[in-house]
Protein backbone atom coordinates (compact mmCIF):
# COMPACT_ATOMS: atom_id res chain seq x y z
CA UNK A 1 86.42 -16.15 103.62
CA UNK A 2 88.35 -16.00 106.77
CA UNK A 3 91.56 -13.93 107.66
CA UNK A 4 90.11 -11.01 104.78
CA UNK A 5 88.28 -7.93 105.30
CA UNK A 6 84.47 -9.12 104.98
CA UNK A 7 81.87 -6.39 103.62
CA UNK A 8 77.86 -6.79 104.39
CA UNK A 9 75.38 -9.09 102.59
CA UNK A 10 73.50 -7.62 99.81
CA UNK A 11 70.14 -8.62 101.29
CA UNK A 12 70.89 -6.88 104.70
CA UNK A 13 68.88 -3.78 105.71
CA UNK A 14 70.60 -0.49 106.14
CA UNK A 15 69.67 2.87 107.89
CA UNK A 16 70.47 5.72 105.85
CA UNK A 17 70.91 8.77 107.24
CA UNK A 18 67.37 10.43 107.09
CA UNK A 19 68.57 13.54 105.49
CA UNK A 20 70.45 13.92 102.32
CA UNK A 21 72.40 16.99 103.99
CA UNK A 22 74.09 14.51 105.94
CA UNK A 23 76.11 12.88 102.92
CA UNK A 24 77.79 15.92 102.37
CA UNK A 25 80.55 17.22 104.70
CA UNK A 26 80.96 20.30 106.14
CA UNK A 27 83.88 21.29 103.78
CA UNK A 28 82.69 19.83 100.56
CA UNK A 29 83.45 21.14 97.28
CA UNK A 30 79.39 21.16 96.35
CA UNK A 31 78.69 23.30 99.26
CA UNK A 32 80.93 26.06 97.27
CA UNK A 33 79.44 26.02 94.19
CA UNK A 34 76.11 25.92 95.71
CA UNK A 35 77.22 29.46 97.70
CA UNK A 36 78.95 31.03 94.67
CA UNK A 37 75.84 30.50 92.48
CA UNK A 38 73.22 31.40 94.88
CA UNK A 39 75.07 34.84 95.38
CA UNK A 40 75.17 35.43 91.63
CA UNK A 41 72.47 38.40 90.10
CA UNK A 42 71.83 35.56 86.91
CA UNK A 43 69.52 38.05 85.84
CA UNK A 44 71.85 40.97 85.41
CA UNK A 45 74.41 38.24 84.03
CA UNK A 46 72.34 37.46 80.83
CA UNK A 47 70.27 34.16 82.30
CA UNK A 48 67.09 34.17 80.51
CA UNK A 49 64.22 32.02 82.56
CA UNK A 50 64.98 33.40 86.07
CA UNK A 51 60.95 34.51 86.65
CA UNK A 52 59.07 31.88 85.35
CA UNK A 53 55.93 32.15 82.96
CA UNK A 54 52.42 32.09 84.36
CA UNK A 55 51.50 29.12 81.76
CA UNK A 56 53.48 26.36 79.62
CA UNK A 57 55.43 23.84 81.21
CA UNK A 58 57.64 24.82 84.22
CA UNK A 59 61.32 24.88 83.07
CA UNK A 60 64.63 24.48 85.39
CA UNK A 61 65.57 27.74 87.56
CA UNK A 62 69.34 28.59 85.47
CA UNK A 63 70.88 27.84 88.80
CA UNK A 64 70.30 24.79 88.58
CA UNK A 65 71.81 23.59 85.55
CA UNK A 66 75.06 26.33 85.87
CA UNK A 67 75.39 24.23 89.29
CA UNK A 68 75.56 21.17 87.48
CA UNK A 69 78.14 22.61 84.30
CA UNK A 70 80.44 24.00 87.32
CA UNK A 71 80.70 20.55 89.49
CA UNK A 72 80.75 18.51 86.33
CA UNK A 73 83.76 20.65 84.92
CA UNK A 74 85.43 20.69 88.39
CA UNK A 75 85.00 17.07 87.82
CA UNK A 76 86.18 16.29 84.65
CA UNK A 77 82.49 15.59 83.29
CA UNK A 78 81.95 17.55 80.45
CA UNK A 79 80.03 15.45 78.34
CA UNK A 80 75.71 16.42 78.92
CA UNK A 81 75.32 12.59 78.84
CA UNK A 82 77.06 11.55 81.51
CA UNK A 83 75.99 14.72 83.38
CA UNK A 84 72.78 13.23 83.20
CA UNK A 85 73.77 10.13 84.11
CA UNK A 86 75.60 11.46 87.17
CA UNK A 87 72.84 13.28 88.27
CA UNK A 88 70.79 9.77 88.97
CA UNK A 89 73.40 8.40 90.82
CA UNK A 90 75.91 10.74 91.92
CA UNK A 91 74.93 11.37 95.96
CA UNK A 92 77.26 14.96 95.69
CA UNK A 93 74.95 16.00 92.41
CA UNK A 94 71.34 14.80 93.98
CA UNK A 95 72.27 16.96 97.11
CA UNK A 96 73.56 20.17 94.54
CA UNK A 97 70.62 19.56 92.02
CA UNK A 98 68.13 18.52 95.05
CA UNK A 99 67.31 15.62 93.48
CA UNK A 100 66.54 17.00 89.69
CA UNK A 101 67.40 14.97 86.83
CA UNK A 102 67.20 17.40 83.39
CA UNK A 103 67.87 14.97 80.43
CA UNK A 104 70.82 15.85 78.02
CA UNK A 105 69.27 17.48 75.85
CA UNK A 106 68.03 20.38 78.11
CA UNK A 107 71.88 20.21 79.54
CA UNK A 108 73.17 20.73 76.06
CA UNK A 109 71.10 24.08 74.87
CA UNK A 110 71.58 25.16 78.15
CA UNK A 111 75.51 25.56 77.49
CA UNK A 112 74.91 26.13 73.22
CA UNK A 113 72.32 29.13 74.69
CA UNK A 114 73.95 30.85 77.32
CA UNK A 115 77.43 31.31 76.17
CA UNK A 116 77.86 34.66 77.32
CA UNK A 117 76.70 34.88 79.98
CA UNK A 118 78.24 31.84 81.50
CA UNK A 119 81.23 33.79 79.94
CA UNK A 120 80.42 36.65 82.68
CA UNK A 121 80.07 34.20 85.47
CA UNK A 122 84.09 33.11 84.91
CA UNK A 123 84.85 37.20 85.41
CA UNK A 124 82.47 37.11 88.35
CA UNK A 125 84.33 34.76 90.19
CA UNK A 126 87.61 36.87 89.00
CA UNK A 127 85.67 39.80 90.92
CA UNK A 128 85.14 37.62 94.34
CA UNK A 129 89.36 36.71 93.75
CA UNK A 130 89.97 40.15 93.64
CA UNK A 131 87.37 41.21 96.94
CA UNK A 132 89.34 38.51 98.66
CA UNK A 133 92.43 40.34 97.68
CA UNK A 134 94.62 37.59 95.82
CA UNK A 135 95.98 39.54 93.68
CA UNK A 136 98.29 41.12 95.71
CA UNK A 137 101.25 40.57 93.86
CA UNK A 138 101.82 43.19 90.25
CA UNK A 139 102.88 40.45 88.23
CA UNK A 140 100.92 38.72 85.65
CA UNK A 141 102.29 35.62 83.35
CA UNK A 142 100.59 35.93 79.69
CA UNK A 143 101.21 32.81 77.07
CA UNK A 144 99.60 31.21 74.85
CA UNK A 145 99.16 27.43 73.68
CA UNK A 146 97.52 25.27 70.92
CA UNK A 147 93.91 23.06 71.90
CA UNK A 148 92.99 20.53 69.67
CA UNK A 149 89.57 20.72 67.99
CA UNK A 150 87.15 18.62 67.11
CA UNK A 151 88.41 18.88 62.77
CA UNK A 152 90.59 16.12 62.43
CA UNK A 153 94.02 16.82 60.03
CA UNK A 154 92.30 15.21 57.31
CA UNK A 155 89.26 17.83 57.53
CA UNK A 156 91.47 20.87 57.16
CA UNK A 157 93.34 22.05 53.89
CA UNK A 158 95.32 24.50 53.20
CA UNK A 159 97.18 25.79 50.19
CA UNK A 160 100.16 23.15 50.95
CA UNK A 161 98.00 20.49 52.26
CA UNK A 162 95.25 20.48 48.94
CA UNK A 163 98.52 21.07 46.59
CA UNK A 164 99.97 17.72 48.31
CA UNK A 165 97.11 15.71 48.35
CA UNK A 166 96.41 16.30 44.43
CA UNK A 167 99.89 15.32 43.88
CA UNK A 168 99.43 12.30 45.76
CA UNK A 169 95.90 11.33 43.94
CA UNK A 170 98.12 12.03 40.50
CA UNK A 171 100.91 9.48 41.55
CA UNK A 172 98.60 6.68 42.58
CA UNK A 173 96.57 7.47 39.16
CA UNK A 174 99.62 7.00 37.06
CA UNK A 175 101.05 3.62 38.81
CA UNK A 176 97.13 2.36 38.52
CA UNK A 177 97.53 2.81 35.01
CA UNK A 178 100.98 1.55 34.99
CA UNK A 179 99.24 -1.99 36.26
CA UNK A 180 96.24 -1.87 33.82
CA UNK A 181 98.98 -2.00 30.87
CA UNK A 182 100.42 -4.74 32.78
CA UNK A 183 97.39 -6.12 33.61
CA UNK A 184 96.67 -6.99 30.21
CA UNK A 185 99.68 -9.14 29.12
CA UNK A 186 98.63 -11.64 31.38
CA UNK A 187 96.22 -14.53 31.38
CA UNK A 188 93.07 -13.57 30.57
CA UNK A 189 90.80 -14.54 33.45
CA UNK A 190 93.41 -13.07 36.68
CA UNK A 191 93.64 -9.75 33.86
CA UNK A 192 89.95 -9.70 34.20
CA UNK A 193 89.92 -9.81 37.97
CA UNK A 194 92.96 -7.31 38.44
CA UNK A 195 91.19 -4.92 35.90
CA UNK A 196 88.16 -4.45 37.44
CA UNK A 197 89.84 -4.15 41.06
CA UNK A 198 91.88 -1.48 39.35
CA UNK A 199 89.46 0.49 37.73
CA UNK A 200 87.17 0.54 40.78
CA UNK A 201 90.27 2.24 42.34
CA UNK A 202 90.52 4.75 39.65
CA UNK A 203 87.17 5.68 39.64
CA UNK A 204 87.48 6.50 43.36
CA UNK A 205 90.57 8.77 43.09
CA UNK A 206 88.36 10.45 40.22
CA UNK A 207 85.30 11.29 42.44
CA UNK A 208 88.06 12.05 44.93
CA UNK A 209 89.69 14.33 42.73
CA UNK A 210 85.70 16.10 42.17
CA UNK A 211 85.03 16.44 46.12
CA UNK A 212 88.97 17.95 46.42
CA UNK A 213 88.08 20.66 43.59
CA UNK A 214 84.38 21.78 45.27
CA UNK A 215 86.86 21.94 48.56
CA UNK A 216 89.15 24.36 46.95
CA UNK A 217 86.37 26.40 45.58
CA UNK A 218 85.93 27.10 48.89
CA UNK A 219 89.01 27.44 50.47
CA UNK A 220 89.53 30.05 47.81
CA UNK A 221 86.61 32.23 49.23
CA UNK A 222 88.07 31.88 52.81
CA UNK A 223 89.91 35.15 53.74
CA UNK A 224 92.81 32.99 55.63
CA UNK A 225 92.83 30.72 52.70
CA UNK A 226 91.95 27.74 54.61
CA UNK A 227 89.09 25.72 55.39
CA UNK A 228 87.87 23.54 58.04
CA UNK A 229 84.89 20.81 57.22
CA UNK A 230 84.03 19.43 60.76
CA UNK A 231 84.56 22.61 62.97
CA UNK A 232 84.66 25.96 59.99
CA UNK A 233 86.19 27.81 62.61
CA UNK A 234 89.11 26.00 63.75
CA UNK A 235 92.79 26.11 61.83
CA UNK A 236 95.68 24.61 61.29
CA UNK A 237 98.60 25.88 63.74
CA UNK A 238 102.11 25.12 63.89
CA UNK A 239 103.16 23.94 67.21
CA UNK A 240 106.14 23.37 69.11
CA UNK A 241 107.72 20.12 67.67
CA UNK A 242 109.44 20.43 63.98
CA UNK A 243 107.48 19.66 61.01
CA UNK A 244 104.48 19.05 63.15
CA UNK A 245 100.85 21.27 63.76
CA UNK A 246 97.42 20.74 64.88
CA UNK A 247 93.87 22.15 64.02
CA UNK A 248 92.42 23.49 66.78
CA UNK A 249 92.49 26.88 68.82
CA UNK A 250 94.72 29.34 69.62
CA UNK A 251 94.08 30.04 73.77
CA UNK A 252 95.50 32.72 75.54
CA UNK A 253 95.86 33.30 79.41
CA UNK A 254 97.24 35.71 81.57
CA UNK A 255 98.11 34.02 85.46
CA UNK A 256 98.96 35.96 88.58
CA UNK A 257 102.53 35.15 89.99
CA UNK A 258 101.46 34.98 93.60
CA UNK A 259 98.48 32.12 93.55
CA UNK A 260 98.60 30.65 89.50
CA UNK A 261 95.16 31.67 89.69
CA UNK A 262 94.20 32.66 85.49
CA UNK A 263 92.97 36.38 85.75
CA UNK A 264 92.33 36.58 82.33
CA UNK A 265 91.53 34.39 78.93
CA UNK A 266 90.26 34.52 75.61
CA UNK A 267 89.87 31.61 72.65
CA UNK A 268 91.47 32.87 69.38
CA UNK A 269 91.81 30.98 65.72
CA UNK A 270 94.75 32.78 65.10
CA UNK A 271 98.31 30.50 64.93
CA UNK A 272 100.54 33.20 66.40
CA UNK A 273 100.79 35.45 69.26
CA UNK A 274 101.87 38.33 68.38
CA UNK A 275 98.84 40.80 68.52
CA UNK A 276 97.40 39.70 71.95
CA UNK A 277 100.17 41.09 74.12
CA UNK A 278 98.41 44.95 74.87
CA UNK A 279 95.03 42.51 74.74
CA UNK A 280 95.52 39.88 76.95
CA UNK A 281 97.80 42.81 79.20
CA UNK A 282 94.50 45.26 79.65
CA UNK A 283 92.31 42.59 80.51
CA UNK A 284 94.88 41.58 83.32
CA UNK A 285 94.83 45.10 84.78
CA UNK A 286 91.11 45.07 84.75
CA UNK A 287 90.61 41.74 85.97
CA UNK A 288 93.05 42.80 88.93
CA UNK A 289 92.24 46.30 89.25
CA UNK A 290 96.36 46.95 89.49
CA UNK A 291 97.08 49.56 88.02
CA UNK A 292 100.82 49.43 88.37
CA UNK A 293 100.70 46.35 86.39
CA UNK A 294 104.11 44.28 84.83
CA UNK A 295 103.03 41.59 82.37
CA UNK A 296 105.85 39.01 81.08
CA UNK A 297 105.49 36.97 77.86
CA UNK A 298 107.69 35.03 75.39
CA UNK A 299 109.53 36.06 72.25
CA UNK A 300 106.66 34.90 70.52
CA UNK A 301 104.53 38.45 71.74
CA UNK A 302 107.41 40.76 70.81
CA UNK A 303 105.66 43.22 68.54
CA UNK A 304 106.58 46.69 68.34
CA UNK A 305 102.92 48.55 68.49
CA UNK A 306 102.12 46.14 71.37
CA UNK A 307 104.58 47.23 73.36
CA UNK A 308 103.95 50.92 72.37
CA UNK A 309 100.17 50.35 73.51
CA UNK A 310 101.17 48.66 76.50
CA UNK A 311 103.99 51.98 77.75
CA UNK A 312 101.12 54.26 76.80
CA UNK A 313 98.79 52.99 79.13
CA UNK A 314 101.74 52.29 81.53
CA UNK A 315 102.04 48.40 81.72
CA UNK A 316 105.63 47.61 81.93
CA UNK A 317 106.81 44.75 79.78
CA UNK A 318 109.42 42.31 79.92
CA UNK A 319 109.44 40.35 76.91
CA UNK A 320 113.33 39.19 74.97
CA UNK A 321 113.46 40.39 71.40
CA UNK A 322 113.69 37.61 68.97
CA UNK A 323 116.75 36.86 67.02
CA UNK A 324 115.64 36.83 63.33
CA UNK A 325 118.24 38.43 61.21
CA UNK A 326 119.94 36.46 58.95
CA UNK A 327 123.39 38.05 59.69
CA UNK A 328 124.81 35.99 62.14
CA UNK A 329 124.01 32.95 61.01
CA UNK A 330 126.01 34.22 57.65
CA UNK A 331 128.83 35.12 59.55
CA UNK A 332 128.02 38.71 59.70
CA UNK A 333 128.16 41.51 62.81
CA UNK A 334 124.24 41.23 64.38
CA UNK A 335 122.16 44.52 64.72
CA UNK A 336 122.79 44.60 68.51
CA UNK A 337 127.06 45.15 67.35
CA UNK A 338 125.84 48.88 66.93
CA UNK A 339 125.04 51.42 69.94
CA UNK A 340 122.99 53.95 69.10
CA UNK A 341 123.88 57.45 70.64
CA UNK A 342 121.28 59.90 71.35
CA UNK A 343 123.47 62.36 71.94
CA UNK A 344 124.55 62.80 68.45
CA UNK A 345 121.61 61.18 66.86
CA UNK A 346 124.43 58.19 64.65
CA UNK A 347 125.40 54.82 65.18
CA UNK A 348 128.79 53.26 66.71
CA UNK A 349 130.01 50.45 64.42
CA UNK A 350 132.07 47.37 65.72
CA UNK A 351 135.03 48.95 63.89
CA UNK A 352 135.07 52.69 65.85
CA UNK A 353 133.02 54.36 63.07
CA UNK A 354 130.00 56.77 63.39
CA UNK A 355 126.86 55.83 61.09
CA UNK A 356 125.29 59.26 60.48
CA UNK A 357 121.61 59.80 59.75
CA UNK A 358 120.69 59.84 55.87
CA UNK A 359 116.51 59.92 55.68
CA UNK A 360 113.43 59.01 56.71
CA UNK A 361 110.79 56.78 55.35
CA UNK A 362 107.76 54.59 56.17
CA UNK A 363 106.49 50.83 55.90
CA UNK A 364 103.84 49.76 56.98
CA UNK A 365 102.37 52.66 58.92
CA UNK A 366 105.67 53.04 60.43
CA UNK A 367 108.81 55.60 60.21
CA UNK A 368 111.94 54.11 60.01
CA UNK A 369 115.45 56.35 59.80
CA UNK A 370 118.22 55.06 57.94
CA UNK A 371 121.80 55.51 58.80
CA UNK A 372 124.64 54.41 57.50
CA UNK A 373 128.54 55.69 57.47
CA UNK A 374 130.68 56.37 53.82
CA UNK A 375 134.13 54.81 55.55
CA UNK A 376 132.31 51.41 54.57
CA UNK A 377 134.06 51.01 51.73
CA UNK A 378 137.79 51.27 53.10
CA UNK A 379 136.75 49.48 56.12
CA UNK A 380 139.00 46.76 57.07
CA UNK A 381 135.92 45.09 58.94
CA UNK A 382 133.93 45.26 55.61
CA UNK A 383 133.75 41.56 54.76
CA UNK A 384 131.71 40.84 58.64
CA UNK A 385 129.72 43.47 58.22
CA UNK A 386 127.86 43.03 55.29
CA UNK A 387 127.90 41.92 51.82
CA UNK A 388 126.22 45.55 49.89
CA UNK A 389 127.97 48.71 49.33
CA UNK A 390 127.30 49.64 52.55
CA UNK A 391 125.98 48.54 56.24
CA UNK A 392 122.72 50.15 56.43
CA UNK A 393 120.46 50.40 60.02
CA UNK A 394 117.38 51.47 59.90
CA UNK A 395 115.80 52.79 63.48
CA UNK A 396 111.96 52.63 64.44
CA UNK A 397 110.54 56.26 65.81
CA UNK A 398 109.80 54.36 69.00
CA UNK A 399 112.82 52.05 69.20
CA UNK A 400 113.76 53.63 72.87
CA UNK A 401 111.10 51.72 74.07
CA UNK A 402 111.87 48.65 73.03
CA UNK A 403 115.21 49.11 74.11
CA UNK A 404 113.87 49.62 77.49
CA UNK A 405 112.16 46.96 77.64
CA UNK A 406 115.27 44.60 76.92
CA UNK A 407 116.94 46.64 79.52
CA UNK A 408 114.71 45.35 81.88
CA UNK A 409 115.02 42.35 80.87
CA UNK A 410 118.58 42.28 81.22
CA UNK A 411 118.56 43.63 84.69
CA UNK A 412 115.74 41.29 85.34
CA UNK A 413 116.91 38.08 83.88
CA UNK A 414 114.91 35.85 86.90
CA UNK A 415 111.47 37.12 85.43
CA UNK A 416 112.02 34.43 82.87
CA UNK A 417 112.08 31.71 84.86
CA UNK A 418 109.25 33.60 86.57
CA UNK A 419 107.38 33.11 83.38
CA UNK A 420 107.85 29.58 83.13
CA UNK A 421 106.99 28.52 86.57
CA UNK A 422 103.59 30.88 86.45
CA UNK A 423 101.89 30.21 83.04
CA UNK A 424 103.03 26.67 82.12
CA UNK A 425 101.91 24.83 84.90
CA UNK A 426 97.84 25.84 84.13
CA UNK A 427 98.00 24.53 80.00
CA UNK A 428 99.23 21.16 81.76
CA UNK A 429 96.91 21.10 84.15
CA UNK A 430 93.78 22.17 81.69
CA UNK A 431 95.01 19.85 78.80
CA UNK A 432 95.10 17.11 81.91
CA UNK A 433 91.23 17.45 82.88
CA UNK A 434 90.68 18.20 78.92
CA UNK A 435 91.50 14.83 77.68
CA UNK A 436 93.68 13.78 74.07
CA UNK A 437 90.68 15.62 71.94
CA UNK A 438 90.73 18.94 74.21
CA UNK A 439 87.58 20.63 73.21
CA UNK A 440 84.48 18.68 72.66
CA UNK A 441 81.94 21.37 70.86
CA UNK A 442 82.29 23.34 67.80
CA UNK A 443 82.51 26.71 66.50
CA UNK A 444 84.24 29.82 68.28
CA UNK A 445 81.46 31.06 70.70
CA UNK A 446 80.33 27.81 71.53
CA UNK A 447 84.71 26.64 72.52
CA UNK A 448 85.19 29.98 74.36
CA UNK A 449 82.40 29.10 76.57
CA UNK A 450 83.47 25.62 77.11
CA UNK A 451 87.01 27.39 78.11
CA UNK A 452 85.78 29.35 80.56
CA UNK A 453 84.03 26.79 82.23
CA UNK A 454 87.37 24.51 82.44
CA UNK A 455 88.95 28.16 83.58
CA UNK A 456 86.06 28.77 86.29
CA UNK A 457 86.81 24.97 87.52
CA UNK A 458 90.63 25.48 87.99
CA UNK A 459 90.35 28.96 89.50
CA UNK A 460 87.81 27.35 91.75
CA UNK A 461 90.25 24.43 92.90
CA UNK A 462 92.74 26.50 93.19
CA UNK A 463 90.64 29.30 95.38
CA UNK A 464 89.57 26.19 97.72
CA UNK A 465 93.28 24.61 98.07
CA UNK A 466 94.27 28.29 99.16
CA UNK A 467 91.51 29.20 101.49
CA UNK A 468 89.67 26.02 101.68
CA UNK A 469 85.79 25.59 101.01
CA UNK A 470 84.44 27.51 104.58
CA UNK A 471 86.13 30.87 104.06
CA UNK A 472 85.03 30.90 100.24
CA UNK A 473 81.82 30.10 101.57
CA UNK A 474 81.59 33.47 103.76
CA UNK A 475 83.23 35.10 100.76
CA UNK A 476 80.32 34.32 98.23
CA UNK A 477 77.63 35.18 100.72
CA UNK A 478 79.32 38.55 101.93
């Protein structure tokens, strides 16, 4: 083949470098992991097999497999297969492993086994981030987002879901009946053939019908009132897009401002966010060591006692309050229409009038004062302010923090788009690597540690595209 780029025949002799060494460069990746791991104390970190036993068979030194999870995460290999696979012909993974081969099987226990502590080796690295001083910057990012599981729709049920599917199973029972009746005024031979078709069918929706009525039996014991057949701990969540959801996990993150890097995680089953703001926030400060520390989330963390938590241990919080009164949307003068004076201890209405305070009373562990004004009923602003007697507001004990916190907000409108920027680029990027089924193991101890392995792997690109693989070197041997 002239006048083309010609490679060498197959049956030529070649001279390999004599050391494996010399396949890897200078600035590899491997060369990283090898100098984070070999710096860890796996002992203090929970790794059981670190001195072996005088007698048995000789097992593989911890290091060596947590050297494999970490380059096969930072390289989109999660599956123990093909990390066993890659380990017999992967040059990068015979230099890390020095030439070992574990089979899957050992690969897989070593992940199912060591959950925590690998756990502990994701806020290690954190640690080195922080002795390198990246976290300059008192900002932290916190949002949440939905990972798919490995319970398909069909596995899951919930109230609405078994209460549709029964409906269904009737509907189909009633028009199979519908065709036995006319199944029988016609000839007698193709009435033969379409009968037994169709009772085949209905004796399928009836064992159907039995394996749907075990499943609610145990639904009904769930506390959440839902069950999960493939993965128990995984559950159906709402997600962005109308009318649509997923069963998976609920993961949280809080990200630094300055360098993306994720300071912080944790795997929840919960649908919602709005308990993990003071959470996720404390574990940022520690992770950091800030003190000083501003966290900003979505509407979807606005919770009054999380914000409360958060001012008493001094994290500052910008977070919008979200819109859910029905008033506007029926025409009527929103909360935010009245100004509360402290002064005076009332309310200003749209229409000039003071709303005086009446009494106090409590819901739900908290007190609420009520206030409202007795011009209401000559009030020629009545019919947009509300439909009762009178316009009532009630006022949380704490409500002048929250009100601070939207004053910050207001007078800080950027952090927003500061929010945006910081935490939504890292889902992308770990959904990316994850794949279209997201997590590949079950249960919530055994997903959390798969997380922070894909979290170790980004914070460790990340680290190396800021200070490239030399410097973290010297860092991890310091």
């Amino acid at each position: 083949m002239k006048r083309f780029v010609v490679g060498e025949a197959r049956d030529q002799s070649t001279l390999f470098p004599a050391l494996l060494d010399d396949f890897i460069a200078d600035d590899n990746p491997v060369r990283a992991i090898e100098a984070f791991v070999e710096g860890l104390d796996l002992r203090g970190l929970g790794f059981k097999g670190v001195d072996p036993h005088a007698t048995g068979r000789p097992a593989y030194h911890p290091s060596v497999l947590l050297k494999l999870y970490i380059y096969g995460y930072l390289n989109r290999i999660q599956s123990s297969r093909r990390l066993e696979r890659e380990t017999q012909r992967n040059v990068e993974l015979m230099w890390l492993t020095e030439r070992l081969t574990p089979d899957f099987k050992t690969v897989a226990d070593f992940r199912k086994n060591y959950g925590e502590a690998i756990r502990r080796v994701c806020r290690e690295f954190i640690v080195l981030c922080q002795r390198l001083e990246l976290f300059s910057q008192a900002i932290v990012a916190i949002d949440g987002s939905k990972f798919k599981a490995v319970n398909n729709r069909n596995r899951n049920f919930t109230a609405t879901k078994m209460k549709r599917r029964l409906e269904q199973i009737e509907e189909s029972f009633n028009r199979y009946l519908g065709q036995l009746e006319a199944a029988d005024r016609e000839e007698p031979e193709l009435a033969e053939a379409r009968t037994a078709h169709l009772k085949e069918k209905i004796t399928k929706l009836r064992e159907e019908t039995a394996r749907l009525q075990s499943v609610e039996k145990a639904r009904l014991q769930s506390p959440d009132q839902q069950i999960s057949l493939t993965d128990p701990d995984s559950r159906s969540m709402a997600t962005s897009g109308r009318g649509t959801g997923t069963v998976g996990y609920n993961v949280q993150t809080a990200v630094d401002s300055k360098h993306h890097l994720i300071v912080a995680h944790e795997v929840t089953n919960v649908g919602h966010d709005r308990g993990q703001l003071f959470n996720m926030a404390k574990q940022a400060r520690e992770a950091t060591g800030i003190k000083e520390l501003k966290v900003v989330a979505d509407r979807g963390y606005f919770k009054g006692e999380e914000i409360l938590s958060c001012h008493k241990e001094e994290i500052t919080t910008y977070l919008p309050k979200p819109m859910t009164s029905p008033n506007q949307a029926k025409g009527l003068f929103p909360r935010e229409a009245f100004r509360y004076l402290p002064e005076s201890n009332e309310y200003s209405c749209p229409a000039g009038q003071r709303l005086t305070w009446r009494y106090v009373s409590e819901e739900n562990g908290q007190k609420l004062d009520t206030y409202w004004s007795s011009s209401c009923v000559s009030c020629s602003l009545r019919e947009k302010c509300t439909t009762g007697k009178q316009r009532r507001i009630r006022r949380w004990e704490h409500e002048d923090i929250l009100e601070a916190a939207q004053s910050r907000l207001n007078w800080n409108p950027e952090m927003m788009r500061l929010r945006r920027q910081t935490v939504e680029h890292p889902f992308g990027t770990l959904k990316a690597w994850m794949g279209a089924t997201h997590f590949t193991t079950k249960r919530l101890k055994n997903v959390s540690t798969e997380m922070s392995l894909h979290v170790l792997a980004y914070n460790l690109k990340r680290v190396i595209k800021i200070l490239g693989v030399n410097e973290l070197m010297k860092a991890a041997r310091a």
